[in-house]
N, C-alpha and C. Protein backbone atom coordinates (compact mmCIF):
# COMPACT_ATOMS: atom_id res chain seq x y z
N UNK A 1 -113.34 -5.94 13.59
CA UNK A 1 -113.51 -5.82 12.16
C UNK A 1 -114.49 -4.69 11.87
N UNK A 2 -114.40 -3.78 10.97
CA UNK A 2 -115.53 -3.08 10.50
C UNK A 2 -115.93 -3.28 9.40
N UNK A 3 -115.72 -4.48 9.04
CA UNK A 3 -116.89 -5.15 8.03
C UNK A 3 -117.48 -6.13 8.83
N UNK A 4 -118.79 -6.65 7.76
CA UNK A 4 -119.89 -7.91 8.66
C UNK A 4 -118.32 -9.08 8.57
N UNK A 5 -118.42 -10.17 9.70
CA UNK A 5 -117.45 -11.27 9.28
C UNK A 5 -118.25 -12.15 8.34
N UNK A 6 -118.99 -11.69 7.45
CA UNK A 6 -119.56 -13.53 6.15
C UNK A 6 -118.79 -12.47 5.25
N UNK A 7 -118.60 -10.82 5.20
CA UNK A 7 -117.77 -10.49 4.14
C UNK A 7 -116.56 -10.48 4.55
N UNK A 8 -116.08 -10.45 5.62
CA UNK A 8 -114.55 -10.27 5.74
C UNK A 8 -114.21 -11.85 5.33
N UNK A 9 -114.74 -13.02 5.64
CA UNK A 9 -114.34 -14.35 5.27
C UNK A 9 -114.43 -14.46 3.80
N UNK A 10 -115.51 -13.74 2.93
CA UNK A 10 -115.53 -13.48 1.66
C UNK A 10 -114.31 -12.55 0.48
N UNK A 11 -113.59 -12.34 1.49
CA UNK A 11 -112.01 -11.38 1.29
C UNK A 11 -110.86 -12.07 1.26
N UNK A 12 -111.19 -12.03 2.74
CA UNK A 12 -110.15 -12.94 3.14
C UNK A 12 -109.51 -13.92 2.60
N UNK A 13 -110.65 -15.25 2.52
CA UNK A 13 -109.82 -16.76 2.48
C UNK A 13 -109.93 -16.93 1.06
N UNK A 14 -110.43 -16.06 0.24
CA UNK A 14 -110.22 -16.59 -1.16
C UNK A 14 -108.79 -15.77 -1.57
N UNK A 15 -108.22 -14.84 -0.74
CA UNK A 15 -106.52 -14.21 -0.66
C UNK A 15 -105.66 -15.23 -0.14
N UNK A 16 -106.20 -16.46 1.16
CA UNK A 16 -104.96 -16.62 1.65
C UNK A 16 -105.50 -18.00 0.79
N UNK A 17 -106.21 -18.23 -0.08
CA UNK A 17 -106.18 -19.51 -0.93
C UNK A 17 -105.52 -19.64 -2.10
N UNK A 18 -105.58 -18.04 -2.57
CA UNK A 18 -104.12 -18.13 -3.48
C UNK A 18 -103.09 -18.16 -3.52
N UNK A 19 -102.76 -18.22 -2.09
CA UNK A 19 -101.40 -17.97 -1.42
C UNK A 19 -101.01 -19.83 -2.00
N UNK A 20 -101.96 -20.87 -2.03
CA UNK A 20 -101.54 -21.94 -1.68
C UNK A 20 -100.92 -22.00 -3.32
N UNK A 21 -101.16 -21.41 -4.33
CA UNK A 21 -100.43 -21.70 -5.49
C UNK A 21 -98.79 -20.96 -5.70
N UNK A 22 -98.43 -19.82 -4.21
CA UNK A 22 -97.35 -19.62 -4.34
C UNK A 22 -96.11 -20.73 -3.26
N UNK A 23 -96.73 -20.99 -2.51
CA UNK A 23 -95.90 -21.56 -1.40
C UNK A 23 -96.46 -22.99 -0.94
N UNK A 24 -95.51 -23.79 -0.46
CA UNK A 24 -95.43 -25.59 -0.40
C UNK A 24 -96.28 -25.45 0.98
N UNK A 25 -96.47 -24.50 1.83
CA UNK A 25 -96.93 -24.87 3.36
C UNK A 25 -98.12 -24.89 3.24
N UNK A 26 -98.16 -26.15 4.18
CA UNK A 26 -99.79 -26.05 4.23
C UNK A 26 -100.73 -24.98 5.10
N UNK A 27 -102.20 -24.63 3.96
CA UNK A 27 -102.58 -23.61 4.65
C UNK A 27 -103.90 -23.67 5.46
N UNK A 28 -104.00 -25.05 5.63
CA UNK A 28 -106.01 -25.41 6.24
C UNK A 28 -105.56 -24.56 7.53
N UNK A 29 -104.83 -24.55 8.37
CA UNK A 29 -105.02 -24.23 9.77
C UNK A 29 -105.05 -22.90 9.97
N UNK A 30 -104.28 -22.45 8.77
CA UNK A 30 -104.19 -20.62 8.97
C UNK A 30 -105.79 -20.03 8.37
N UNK A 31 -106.48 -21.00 7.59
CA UNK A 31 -108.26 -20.43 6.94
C UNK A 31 -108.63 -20.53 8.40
N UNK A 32 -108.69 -22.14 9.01
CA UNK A 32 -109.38 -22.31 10.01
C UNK A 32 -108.94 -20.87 11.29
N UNK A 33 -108.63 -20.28 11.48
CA UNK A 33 -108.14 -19.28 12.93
C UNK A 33 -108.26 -17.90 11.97
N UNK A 34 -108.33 -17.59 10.91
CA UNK A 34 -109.01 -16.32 9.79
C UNK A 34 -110.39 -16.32 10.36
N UNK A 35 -111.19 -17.94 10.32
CA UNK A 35 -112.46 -17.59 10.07
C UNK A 35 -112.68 -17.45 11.70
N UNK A 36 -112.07 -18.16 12.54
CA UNK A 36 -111.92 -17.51 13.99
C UNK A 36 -112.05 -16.18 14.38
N UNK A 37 -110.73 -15.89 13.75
CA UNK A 37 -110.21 -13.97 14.36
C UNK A 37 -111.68 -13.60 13.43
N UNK A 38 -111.99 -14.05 12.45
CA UNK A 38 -113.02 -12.82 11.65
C UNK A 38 -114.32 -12.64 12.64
N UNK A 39 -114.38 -13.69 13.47
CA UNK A 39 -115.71 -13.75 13.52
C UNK A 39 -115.55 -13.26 15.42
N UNK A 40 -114.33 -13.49 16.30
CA UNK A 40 -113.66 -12.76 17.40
C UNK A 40 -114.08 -11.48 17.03
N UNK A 41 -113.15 -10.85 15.94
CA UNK A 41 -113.40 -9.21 15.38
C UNK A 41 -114.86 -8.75 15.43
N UNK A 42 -115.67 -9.38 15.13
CA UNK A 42 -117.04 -9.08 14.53
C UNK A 42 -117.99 -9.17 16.00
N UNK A 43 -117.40 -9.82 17.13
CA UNK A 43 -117.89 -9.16 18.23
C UNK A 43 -118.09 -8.07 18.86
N UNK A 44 -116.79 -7.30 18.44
CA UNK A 44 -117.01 -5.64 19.33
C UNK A 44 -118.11 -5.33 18.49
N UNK A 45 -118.42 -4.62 17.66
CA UNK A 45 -119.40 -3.85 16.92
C UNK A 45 -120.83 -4.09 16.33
N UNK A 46 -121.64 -2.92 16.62
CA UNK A 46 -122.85 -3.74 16.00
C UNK A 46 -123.07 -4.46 14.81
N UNK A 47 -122.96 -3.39 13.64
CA UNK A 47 -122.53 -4.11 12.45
C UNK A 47 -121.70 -5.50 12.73
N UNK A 48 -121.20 -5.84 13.09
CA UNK A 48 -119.95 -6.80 12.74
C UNK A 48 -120.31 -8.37 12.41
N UNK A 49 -121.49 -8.71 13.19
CA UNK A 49 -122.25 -10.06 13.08
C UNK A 49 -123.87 -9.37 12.71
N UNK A 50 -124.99 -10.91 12.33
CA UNK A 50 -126.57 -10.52 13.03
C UNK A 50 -127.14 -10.82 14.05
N UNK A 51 -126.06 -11.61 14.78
CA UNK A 51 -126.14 -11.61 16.10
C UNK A 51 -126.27 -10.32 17.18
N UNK A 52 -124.83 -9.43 16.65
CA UNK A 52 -124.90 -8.33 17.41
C UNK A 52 -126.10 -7.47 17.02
N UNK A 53 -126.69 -7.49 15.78
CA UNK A 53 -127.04 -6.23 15.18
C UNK A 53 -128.86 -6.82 16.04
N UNK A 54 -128.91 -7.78 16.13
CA UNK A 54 -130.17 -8.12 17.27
C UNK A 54 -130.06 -7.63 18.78
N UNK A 55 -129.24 -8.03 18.88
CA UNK A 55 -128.63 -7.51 20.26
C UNK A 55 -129.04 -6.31 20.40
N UNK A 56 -128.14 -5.19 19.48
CA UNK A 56 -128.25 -3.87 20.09
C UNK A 56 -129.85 -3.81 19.47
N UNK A 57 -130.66 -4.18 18.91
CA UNK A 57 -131.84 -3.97 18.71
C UNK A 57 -132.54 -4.05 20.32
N UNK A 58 -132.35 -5.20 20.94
CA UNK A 58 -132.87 -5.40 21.79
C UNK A 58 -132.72 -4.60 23.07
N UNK A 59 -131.21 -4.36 22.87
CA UNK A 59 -131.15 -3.65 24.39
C UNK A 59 -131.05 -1.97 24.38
N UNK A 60 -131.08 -2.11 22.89
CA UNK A 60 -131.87 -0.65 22.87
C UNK A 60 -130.85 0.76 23.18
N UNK A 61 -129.52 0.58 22.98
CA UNK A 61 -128.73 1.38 23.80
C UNK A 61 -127.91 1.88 22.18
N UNK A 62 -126.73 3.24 22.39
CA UNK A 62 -125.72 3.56 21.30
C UNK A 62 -124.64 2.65 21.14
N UNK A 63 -124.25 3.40 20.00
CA UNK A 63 -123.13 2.52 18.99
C UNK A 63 -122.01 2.50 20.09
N UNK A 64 -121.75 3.55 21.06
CA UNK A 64 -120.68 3.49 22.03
C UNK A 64 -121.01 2.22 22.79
N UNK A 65 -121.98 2.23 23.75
CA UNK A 65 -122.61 1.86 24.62
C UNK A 65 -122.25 0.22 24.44
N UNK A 66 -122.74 0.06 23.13
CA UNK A 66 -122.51 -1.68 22.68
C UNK A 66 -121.53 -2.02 22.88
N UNK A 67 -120.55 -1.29 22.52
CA UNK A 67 -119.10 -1.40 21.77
C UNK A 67 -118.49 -1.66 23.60
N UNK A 68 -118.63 -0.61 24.49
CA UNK A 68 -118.32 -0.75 25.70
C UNK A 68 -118.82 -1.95 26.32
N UNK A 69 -119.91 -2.53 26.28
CA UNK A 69 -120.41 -3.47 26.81
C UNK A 69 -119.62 -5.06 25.90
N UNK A 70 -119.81 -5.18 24.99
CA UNK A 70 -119.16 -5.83 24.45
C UNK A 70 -117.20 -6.16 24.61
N UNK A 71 -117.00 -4.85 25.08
CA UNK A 71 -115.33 -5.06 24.89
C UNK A 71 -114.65 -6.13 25.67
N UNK A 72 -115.35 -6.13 26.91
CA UNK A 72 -114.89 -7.59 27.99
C UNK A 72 -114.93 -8.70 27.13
N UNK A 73 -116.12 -9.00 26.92
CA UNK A 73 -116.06 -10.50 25.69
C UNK A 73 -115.32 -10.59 24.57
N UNK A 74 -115.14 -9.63 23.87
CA UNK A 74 -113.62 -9.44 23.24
C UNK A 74 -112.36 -9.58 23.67
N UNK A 75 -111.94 -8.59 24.56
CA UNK A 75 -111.03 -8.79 25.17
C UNK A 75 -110.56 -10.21 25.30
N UNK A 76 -111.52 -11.12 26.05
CA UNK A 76 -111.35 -12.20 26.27
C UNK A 76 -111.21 -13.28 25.30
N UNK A 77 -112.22 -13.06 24.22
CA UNK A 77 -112.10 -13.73 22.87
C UNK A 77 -110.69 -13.38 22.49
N UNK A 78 -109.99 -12.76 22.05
CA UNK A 78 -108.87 -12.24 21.39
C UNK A 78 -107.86 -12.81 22.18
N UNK A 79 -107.67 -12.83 23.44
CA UNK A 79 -105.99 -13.17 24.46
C UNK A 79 -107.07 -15.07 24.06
N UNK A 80 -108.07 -15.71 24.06
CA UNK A 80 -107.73 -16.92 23.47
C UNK A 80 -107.29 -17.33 22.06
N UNK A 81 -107.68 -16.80 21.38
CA UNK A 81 -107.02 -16.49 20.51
C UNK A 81 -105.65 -16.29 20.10
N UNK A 82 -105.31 -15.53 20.91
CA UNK A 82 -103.68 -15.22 20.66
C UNK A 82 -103.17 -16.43 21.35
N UNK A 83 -103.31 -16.95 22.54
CA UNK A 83 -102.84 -17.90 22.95
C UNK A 83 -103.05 -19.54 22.42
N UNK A 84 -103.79 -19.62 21.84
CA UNK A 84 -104.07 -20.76 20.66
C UNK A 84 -103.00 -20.88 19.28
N UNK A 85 -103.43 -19.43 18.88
CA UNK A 85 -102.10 -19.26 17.74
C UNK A 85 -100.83 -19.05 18.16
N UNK A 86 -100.58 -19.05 19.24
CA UNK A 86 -98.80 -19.28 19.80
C UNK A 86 -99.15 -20.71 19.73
N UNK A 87 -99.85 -22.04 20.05
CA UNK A 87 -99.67 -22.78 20.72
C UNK A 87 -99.66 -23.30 18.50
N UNK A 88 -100.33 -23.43 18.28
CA UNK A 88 -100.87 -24.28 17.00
C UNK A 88 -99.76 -23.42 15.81
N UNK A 89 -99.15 -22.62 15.71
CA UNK A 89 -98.33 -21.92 14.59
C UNK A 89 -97.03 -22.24 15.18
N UNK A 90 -96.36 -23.07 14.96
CA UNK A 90 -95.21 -22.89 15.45
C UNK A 90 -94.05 -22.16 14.56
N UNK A 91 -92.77 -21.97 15.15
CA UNK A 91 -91.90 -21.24 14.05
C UNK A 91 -91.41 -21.92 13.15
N UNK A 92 -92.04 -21.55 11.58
CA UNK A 92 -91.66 -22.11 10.41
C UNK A 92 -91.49 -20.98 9.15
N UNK A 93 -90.56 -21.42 8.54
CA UNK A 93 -90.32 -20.39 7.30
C UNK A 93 -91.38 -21.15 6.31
N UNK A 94 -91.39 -19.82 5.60
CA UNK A 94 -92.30 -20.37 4.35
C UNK A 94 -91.68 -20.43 3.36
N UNK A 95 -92.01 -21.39 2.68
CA UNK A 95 -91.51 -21.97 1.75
C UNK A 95 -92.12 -22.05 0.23
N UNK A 96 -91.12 -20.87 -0.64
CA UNK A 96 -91.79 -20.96 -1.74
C UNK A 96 -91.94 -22.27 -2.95
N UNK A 97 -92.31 -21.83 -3.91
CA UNK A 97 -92.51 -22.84 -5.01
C UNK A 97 -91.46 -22.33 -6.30
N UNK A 98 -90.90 -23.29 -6.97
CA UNK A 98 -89.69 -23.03 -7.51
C UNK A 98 -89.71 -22.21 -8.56
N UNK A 99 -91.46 -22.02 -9.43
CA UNK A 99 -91.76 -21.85 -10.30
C UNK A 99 -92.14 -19.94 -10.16
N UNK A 100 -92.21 -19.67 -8.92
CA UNK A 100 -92.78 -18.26 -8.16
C UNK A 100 -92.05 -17.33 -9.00
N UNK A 101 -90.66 -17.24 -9.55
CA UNK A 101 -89.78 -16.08 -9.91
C UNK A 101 -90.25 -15.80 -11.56
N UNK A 102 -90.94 -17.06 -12.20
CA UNK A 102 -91.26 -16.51 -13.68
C UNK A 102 -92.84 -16.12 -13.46
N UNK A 103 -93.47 -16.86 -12.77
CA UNK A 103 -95.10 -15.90 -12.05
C UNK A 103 -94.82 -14.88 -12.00
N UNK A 104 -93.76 -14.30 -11.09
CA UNK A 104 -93.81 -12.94 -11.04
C UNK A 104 -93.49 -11.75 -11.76
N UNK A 105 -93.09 -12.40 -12.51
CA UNK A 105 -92.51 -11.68 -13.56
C UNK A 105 -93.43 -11.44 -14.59
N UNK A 106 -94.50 -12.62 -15.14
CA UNK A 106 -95.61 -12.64 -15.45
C UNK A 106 -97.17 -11.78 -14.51
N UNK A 107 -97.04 -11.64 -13.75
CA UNK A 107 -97.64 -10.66 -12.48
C UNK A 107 -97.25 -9.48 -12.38
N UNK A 108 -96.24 -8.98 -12.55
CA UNK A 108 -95.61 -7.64 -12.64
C UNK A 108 -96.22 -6.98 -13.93
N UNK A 109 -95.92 -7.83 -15.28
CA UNK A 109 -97.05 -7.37 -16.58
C UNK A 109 -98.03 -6.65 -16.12
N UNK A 110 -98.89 -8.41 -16.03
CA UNK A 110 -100.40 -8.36 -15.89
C UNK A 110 -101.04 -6.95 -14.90
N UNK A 111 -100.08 -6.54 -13.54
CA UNK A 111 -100.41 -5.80 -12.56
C UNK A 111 -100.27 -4.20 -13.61
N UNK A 112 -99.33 -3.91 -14.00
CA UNK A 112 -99.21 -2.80 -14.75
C UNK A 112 -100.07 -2.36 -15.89
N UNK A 113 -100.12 -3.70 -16.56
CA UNK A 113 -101.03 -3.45 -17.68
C UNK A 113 -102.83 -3.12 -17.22
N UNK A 114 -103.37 -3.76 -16.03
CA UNK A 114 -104.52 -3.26 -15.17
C UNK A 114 -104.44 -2.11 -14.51
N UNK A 115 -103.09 -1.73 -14.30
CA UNK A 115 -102.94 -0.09 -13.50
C UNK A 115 -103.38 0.74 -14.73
N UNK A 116 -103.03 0.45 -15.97
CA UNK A 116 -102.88 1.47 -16.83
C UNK A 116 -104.46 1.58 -17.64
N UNK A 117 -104.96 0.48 -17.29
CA UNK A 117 -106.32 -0.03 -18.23
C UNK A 117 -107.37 0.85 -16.87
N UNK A 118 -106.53 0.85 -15.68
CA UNK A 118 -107.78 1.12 -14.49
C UNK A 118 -107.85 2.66 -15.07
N UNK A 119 -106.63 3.67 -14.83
CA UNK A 119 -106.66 4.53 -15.41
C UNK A 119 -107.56 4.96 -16.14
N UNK A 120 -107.57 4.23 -17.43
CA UNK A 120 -107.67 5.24 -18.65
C UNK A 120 -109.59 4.77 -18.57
N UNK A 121 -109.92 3.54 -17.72
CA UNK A 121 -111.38 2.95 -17.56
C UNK A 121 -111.72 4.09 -16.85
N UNK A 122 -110.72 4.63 -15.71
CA UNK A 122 -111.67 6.14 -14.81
C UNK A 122 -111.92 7.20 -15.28
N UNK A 123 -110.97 6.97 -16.11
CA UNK A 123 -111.27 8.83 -17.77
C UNK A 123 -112.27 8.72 -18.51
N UNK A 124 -112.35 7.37 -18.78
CA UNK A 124 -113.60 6.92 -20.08
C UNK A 124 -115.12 6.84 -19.24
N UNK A 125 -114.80 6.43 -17.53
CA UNK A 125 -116.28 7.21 -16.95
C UNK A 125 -116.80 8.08 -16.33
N UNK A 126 -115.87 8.89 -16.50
CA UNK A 126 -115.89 10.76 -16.43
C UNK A 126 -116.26 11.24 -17.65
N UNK A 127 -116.11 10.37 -18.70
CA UNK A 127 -116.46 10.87 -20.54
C UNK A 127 -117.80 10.17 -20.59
N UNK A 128 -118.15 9.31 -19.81
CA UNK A 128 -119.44 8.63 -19.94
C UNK A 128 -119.77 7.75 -21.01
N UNK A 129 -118.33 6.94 -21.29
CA UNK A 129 -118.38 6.00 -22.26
C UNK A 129 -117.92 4.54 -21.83
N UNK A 130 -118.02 4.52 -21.03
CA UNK A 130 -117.67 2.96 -19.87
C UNK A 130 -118.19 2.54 -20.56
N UNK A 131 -119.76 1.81 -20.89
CA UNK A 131 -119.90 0.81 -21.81
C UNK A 131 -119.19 0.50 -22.73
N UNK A 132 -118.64 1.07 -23.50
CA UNK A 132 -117.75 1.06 -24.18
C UNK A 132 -116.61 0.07 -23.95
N UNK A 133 -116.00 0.29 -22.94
CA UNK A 133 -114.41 0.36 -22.54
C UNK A 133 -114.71 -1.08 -22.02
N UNK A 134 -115.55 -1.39 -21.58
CA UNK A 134 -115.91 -2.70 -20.37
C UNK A 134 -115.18 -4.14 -21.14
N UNK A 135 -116.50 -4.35 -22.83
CA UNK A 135 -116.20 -5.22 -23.59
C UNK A 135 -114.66 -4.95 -24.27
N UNK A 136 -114.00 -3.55 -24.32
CA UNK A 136 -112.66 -3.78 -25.08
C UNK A 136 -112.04 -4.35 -23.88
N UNK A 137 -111.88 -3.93 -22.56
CA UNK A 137 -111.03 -4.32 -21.64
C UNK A 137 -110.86 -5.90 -21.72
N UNK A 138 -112.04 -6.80 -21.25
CA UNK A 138 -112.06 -8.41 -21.42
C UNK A 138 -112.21 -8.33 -22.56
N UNK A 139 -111.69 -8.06 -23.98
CA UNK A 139 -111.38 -8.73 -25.28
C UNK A 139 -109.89 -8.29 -25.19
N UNK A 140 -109.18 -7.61 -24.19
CA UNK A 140 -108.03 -7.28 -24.67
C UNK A 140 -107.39 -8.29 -23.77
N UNK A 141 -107.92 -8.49 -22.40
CA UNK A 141 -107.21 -9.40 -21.06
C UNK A 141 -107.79 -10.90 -22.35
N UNK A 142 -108.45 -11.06 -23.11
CA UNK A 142 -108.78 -12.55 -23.79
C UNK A 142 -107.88 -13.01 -24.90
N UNK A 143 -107.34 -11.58 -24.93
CA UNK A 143 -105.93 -12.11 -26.09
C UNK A 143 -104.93 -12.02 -25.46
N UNK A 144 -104.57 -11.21 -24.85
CA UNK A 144 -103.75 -11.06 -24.31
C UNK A 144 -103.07 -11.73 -22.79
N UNK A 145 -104.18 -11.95 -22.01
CA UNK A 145 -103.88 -12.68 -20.83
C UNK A 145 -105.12 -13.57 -20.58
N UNK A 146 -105.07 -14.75 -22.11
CA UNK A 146 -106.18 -15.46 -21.45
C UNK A 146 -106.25 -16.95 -20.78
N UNK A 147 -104.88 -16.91 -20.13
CA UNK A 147 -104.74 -18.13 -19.26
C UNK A 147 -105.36 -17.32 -17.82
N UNK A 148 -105.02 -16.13 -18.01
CA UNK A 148 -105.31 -15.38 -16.47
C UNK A 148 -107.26 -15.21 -16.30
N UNK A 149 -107.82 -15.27 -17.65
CA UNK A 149 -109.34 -15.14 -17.54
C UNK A 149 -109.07 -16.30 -17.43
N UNK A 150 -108.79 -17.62 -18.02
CA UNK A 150 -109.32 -18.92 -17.64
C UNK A 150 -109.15 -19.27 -15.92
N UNK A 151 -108.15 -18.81 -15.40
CA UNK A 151 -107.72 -19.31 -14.18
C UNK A 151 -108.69 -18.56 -13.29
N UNK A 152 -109.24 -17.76 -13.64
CA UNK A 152 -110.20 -16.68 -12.17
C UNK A 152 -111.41 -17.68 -11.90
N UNK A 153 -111.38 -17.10 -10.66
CA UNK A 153 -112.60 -18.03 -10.09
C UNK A 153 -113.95 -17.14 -10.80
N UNK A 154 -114.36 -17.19 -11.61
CA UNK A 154 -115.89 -16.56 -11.84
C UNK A 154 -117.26 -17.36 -10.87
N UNK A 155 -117.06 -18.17 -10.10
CA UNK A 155 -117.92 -18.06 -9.18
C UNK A 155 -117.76 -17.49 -7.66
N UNK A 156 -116.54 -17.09 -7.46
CA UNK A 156 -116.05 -15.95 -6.56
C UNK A 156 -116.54 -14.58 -7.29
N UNK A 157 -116.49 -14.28 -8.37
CA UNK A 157 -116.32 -12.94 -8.59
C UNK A 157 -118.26 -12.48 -9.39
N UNK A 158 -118.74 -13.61 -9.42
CA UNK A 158 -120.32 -13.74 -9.49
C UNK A 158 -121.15 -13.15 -7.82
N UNK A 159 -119.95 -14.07 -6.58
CA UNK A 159 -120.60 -13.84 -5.43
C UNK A 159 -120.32 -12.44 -4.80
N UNK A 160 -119.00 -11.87 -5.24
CA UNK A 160 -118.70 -10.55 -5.15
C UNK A 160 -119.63 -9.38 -5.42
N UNK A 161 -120.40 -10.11 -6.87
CA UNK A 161 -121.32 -9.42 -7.37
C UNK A 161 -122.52 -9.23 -6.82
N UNK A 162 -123.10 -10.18 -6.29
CA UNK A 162 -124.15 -10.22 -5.59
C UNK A 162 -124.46 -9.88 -3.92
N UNK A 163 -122.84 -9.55 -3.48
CA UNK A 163 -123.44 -9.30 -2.22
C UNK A 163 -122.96 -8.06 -2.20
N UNK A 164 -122.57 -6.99 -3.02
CA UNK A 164 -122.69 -5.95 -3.12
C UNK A 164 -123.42 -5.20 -4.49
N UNK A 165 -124.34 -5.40 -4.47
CA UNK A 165 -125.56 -4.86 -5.38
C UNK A 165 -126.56 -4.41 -4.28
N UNK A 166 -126.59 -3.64 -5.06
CA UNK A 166 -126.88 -2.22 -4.24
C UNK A 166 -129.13 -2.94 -4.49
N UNK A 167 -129.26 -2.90 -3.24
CA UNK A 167 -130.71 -3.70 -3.35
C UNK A 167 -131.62 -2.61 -3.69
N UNK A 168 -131.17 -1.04 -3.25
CA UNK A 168 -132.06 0.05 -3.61
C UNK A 168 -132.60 0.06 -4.68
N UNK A 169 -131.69 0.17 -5.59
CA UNK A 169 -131.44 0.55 -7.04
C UNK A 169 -132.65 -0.71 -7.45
N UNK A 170 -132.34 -1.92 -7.12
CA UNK A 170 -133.05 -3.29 -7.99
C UNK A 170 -134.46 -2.56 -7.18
N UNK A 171 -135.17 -2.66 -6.44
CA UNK A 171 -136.34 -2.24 -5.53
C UNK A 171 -137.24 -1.40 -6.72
N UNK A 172 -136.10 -0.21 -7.26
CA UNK A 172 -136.84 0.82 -7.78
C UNK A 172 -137.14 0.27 -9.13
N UNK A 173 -136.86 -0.90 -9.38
CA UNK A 173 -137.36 -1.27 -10.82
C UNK A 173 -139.16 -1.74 -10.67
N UNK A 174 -139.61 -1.05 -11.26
CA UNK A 174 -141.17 -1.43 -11.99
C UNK A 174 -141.67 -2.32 -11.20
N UNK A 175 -141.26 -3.42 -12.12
CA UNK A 175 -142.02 -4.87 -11.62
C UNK A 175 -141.64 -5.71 -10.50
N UNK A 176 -140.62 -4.78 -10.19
CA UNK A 176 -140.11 -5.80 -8.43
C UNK A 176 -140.73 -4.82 -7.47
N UNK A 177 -140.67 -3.36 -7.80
CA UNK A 177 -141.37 -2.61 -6.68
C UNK A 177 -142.91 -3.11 -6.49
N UNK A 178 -143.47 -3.45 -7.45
CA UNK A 178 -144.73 -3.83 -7.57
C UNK A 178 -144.95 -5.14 -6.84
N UNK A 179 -144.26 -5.39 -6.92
CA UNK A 179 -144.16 -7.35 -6.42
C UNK A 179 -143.72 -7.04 -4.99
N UNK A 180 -142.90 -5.84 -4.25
CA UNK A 180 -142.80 -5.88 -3.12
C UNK A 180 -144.08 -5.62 -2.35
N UNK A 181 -144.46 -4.54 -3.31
CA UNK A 181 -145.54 -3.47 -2.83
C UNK A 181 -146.76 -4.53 -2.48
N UNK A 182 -147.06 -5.74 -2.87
CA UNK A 182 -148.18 -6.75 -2.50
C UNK A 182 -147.50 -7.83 -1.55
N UNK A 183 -146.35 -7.42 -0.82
CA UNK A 183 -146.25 -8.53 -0.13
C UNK A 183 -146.06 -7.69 1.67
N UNK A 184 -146.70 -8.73 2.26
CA UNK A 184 -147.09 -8.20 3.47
C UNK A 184 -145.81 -7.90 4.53
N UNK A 185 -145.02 -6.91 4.46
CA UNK A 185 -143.70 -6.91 5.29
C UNK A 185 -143.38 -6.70 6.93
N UNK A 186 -144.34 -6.19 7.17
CA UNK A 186 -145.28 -5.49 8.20
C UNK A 186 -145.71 -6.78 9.13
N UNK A 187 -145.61 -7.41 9.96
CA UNK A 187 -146.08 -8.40 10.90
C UNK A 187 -145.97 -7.89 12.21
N UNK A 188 -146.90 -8.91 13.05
CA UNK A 188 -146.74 -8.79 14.99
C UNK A 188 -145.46 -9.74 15.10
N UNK A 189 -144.70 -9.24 15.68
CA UNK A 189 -143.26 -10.34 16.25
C UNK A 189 -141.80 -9.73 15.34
N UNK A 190 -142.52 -9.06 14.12
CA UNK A 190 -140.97 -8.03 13.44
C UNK A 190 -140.23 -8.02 14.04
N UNK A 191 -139.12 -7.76 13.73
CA UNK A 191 -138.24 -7.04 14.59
C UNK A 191 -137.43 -5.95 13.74
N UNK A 192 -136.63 -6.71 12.79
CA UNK A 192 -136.58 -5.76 11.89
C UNK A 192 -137.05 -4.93 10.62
């Protein structure tokens, strides 16, 4: 993986959880072997866990170096893996839901009408009037598609928010730089 695996599981299983409102099969076993492979993946590389990213702290070596040292335990992680999911997936069709052909048709809209809104949102912040555009966009998806705002997970898309906010940016504010600036970060036993 070349993302951390707490974000690739943060991608991931909230995709193959919507899957469960198109199709009758059950999907616990396919999250359970996602959060597997994510976290298999997240072995080769430093980034990939904070496990690894201690690791290569410790042993002190390059981004190659890890990656080489690491690949055996991969290797090996992955052929169990594969051989688990032959054993636990057996061959089954999937099976939609009867209702899928007017969704999509309703989805085909909704998808176009956001292609065209993404658009004209990337012109309006090249014009430097995004504020602007933000509140018409959700007053237009609130008349227009507001079974689709009711149905979103807004505590998925709250956590989206928060684990990519940019911590620099918050740091350089006033009263938090100040509040860092008195706290002792610096210890014997650090590491990072």
């Amino acid at each position: 993986m070349f993302l951390t695996n707490d974000v690739s599981l943060l991608v991931v299983v909230p995709l193959t959880l919507t899957m469960r409102r198109f199709i009758r099969n059950d999907i616990s076993k396919l999250i359970v072997f996602e959060a597997i492979a994510v976290n298999v993946g997240s072995t080769l590389i430093p980034i990939g866990n904070p496990q690894n990213l201690f690791l290569w702290y410790q042993w002190n070596i390059s981004f190659e170096d890890f990656i080489l040292k690491m690949l055996p335990l991969f290797l090996i992680l992955t052929l169990i893996l594969i051989i688990f999911t032959v054993f636990v997936f057996k061959k089954k069709s999937i099976t939609f839901n009867n209702s899928i052909s007017q969704d999509l048709d309703n989805h085909k809209t909704l998808f176009l009408v956001s292609l065209l809104l993404l658009i004209i949102y990337i012109i309006v912040i090249k014009l430097g009037y995004y504020h602007w555009m933000l509140p018409f966009i959700f007053i237009f998806y609130l008349i227009f598609f507001s079974r689709t705002i009711i149905q979103m997970d807004w505590f998925l898309i709250l956590l989206f928010i928060v684990i990519f906010i940019d911590f620099n940016i918050i740091s350089a504010i006033p009263m938090i730089s100040n509040c860092l600036s008195n706290i002792d970060l610096v210890f014997q036993g650090m590491y990072f």
